[in-house]
Protein backbone atom coordinates (compact mmCIF):
# COMPACT_ATOMS: atom_id res chain seq x y z
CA UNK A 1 119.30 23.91 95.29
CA UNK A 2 120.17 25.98 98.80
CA UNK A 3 120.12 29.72 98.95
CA UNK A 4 123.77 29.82 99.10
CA UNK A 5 123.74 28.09 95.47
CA UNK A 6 121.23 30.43 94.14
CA UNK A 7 123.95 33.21 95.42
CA UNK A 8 126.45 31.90 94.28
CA UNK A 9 125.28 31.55 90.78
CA UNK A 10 123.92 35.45 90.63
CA UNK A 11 127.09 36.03 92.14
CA UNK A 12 129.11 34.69 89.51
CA UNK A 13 126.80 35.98 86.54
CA UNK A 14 127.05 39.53 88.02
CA UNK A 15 130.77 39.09 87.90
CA UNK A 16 131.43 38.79 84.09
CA UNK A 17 131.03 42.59 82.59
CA UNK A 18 128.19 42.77 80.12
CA UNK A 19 128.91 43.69 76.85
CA UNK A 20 126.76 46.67 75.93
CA UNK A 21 123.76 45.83 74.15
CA UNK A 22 123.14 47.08 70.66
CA UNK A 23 120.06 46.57 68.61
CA UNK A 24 120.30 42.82 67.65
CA UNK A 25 119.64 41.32 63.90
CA UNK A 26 120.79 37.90 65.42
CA UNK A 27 118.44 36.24 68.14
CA UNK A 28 120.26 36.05 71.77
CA UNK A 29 120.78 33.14 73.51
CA UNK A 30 119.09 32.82 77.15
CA UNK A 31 119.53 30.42 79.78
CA UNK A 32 116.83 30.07 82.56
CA UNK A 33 117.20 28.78 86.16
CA UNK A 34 113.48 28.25 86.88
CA UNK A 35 113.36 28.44 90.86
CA UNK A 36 112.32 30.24 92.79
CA UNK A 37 113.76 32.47 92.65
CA UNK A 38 113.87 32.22 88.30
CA UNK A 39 117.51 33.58 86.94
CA UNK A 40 118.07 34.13 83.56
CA UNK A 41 120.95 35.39 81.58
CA UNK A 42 121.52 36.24 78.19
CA UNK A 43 124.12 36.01 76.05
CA UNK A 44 125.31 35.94 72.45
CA UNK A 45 127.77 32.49 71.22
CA UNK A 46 130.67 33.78 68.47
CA UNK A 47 133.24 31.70 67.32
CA UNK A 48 132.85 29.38 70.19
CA UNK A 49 133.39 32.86 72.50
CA UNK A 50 130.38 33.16 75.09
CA UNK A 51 129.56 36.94 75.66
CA UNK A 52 126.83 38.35 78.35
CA UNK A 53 124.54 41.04 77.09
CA UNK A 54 123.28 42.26 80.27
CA UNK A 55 123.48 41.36 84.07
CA UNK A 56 121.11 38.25 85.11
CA UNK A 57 117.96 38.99 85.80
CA UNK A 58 116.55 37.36 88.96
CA UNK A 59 112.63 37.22 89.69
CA UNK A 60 111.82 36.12 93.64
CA UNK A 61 108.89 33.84 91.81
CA UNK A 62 109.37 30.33 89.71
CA UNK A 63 109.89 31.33 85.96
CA UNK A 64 109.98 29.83 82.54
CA UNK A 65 110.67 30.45 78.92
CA UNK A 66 113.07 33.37 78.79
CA UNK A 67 113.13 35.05 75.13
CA UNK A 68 114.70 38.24 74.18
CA UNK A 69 114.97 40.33 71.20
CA UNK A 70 114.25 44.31 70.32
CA UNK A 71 111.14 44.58 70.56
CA UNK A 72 109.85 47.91 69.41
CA UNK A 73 113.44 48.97 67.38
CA UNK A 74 114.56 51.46 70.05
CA UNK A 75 117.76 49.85 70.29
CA UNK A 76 117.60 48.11 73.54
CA UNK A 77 117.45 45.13 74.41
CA UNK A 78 114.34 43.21 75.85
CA UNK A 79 113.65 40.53 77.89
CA UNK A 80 110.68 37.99 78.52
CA UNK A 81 110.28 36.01 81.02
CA UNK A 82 107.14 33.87 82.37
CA UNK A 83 106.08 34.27 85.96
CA UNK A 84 103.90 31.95 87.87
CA UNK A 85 102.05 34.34 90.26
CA UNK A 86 98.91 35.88 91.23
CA UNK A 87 98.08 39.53 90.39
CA UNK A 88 96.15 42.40 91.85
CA UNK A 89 93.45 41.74 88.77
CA UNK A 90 93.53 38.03 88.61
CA UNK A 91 94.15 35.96 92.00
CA UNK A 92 94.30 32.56 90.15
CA UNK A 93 97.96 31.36 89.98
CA UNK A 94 99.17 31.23 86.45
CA UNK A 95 101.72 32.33 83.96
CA UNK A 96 102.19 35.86 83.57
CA UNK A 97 104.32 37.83 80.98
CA UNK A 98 107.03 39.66 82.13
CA UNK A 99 109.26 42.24 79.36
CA UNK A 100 111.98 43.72 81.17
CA UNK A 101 114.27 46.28 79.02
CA UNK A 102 118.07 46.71 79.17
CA UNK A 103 118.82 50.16 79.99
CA UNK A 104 122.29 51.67 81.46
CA UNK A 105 123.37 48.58 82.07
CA UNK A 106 119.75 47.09 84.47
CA UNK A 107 117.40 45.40 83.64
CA UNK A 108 114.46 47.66 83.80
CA UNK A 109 110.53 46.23 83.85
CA UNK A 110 108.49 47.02 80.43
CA UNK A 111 105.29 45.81 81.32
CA UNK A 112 104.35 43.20 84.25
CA UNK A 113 101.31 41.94 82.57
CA UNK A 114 98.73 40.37 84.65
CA UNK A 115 97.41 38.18 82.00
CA UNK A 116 96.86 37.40 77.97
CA UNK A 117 93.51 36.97 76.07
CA UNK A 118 93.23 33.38 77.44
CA UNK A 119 95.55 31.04 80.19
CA UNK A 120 98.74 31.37 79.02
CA UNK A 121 100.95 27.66 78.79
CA UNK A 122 103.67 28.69 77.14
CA UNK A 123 105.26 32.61 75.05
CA UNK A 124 108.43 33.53 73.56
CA UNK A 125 108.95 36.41 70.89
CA UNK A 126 109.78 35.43 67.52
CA UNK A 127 111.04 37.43 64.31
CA UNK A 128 108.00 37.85 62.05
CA UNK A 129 108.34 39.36 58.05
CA UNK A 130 106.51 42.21 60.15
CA UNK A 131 108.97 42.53 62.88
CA UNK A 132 109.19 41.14 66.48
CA UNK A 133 105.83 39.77 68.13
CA UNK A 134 105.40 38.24 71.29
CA UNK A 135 103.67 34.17 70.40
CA UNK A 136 101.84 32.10 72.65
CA UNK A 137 100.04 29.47 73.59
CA UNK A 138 97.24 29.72 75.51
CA UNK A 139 94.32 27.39 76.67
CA UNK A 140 91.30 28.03 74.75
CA UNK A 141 89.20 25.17 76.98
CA UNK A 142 89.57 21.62 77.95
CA UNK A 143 91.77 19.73 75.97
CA UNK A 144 92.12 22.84 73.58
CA UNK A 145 94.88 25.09 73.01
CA UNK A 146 96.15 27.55 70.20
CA UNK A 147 98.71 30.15 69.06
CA UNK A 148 98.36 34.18 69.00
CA UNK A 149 100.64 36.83 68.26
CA UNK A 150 100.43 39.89 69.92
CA UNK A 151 102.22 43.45 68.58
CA UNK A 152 103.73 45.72 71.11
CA UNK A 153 101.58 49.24 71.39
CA UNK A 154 103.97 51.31 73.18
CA UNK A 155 102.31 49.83 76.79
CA UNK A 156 100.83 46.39 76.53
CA UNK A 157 100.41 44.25 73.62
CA UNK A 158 97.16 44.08 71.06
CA UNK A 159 96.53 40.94 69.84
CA UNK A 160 96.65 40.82 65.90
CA UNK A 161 96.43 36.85 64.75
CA UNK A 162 95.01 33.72 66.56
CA UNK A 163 95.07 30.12 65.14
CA UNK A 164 92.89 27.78 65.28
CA UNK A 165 92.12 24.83 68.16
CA UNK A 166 95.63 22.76 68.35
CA UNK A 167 94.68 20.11 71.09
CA UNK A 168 96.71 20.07 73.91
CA UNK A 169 99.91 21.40 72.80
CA UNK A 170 103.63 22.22 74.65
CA UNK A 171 106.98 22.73 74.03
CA UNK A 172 108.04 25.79 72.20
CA UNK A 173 110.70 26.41 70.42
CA UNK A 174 111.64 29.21 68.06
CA UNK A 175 114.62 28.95 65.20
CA UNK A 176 115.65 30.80 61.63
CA UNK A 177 115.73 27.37 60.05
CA UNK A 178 116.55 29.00 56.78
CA UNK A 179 118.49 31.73 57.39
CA UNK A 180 115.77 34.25 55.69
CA UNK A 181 115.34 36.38 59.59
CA UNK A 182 111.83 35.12 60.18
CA UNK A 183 111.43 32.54 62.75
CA UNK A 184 110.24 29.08 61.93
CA UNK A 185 108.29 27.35 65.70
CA UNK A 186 108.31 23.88 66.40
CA UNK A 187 105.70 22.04 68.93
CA UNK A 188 104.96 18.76 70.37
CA UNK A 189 101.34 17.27 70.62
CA UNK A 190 99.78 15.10 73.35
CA UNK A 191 101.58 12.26 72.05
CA UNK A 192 104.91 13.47 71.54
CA UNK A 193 104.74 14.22 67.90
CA UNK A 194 106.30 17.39 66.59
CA UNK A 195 104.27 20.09 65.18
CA UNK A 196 106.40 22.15 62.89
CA UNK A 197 105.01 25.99 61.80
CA UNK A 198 106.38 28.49 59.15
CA UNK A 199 105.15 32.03 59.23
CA UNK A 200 102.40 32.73 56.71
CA UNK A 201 100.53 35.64 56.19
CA UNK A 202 99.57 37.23 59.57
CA UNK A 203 100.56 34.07 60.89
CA UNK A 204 102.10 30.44 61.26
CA UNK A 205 100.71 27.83 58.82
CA UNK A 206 101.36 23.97 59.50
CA UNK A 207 104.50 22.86 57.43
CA UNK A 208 103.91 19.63 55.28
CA UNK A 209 106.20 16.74 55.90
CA UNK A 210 107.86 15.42 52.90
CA UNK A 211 105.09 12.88 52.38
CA UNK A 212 102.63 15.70 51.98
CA UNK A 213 100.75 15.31 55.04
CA UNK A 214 101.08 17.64 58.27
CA UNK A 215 103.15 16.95 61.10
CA UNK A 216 100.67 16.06 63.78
């Protein structure tokens, strides 16, 4: 897409007002322009009525897997979005964390992480009995990957549950399948075959298929 696209589109985004953002019991709807440069919006769907809860956010870097909720129950809105980039403490290209927070109508950064406990593939934050938490996947060596959830601390995030070994894991995807306010996650294994999770205990236990035998 030409820079006059990419302009066009932030142009157009910046154009609709925002409806002030409120602390949010529903999950937000984002859509994510990878790039470079990655835009993202979000926005809430009601009664077929599309409504934007902030301006777009627009990172000069190539992004993926935009996710917002409250995080911490201030009130305000936040933002995640993955950045593929070096960083002052680790010059190996990857996928760093981004949280940006909505505040007087900007999009204001929360914490720029540099990196997770391991490579991170793929994060979004989910709705947990315990409140939000920030999941990923990360690479825990060849062929290997698992899930963690990580708490926000006031700056940063401590790490509080890790799974175990997956195999090599991708596409995440978060939903209330049951209407109960704690996100169920779906993935796909090597071979295409979903994966499907439900939150148990500190974390997400395998769901059973309706033969009895995990989704693998």
């Amino acid at each position: 897409m030409t820079g006059i696209c990419w302009g066009a589109l932030a142009i157009a985004a910046a154009a609709i007002t925002p409806r002030a953002a409120a602390l949010h019991t529903e999950r937000p709807s984002c859509l994510l322009i990878p790039g470079p440069p990655a835009v993202a919006w979000v926005f809430e769907v009601q009664g077929g009525r599309v409504t934007p809860l902030g301006p777009p956010l627009v990172h000069r870097h190539r992004g993926k897997m935009a996710s917002a909720l409250d995080l911490d129950g201030d009130g305000r809105l936040d933002l995640l979005l993955l950045v593929h980039k070096t960083t002052r403490f680790d010059p190996r290209p990857g996928w760093r964390p981004f949280v940006y927070t909505l505040r007087e109508g900007r999009w204001a950064p929360k914490w720029l992480g540099s990196r997770v406990g391991h490579p991170l593939l793929e994060a979004a934050f989910v709705r947990t009995p315990a409140g939000p938490r920030l999941l990923t996947i990360e690479a825990f060596g060849p062929g290997a990957a698992g899930l963690t959830l990580y708490r926000w601390r006031g700056f940063g995030f401590w790490g509080e549950w890790t799974g175990p070994p997956l195999g090599l894991v991708s596409g995440l995807t978060v939903a209330d399948l049951d209407g109960d306010g704690v996100d169920e996650i779906a993935l796909r294994a090597a071979g295409g075959a979903p994966i499907h999770f439900a939150h148990s205990g500190e974390g997400y236990a395998l769901i059973p298929d309706r033969g009895g035998e995990e989704k693998r």
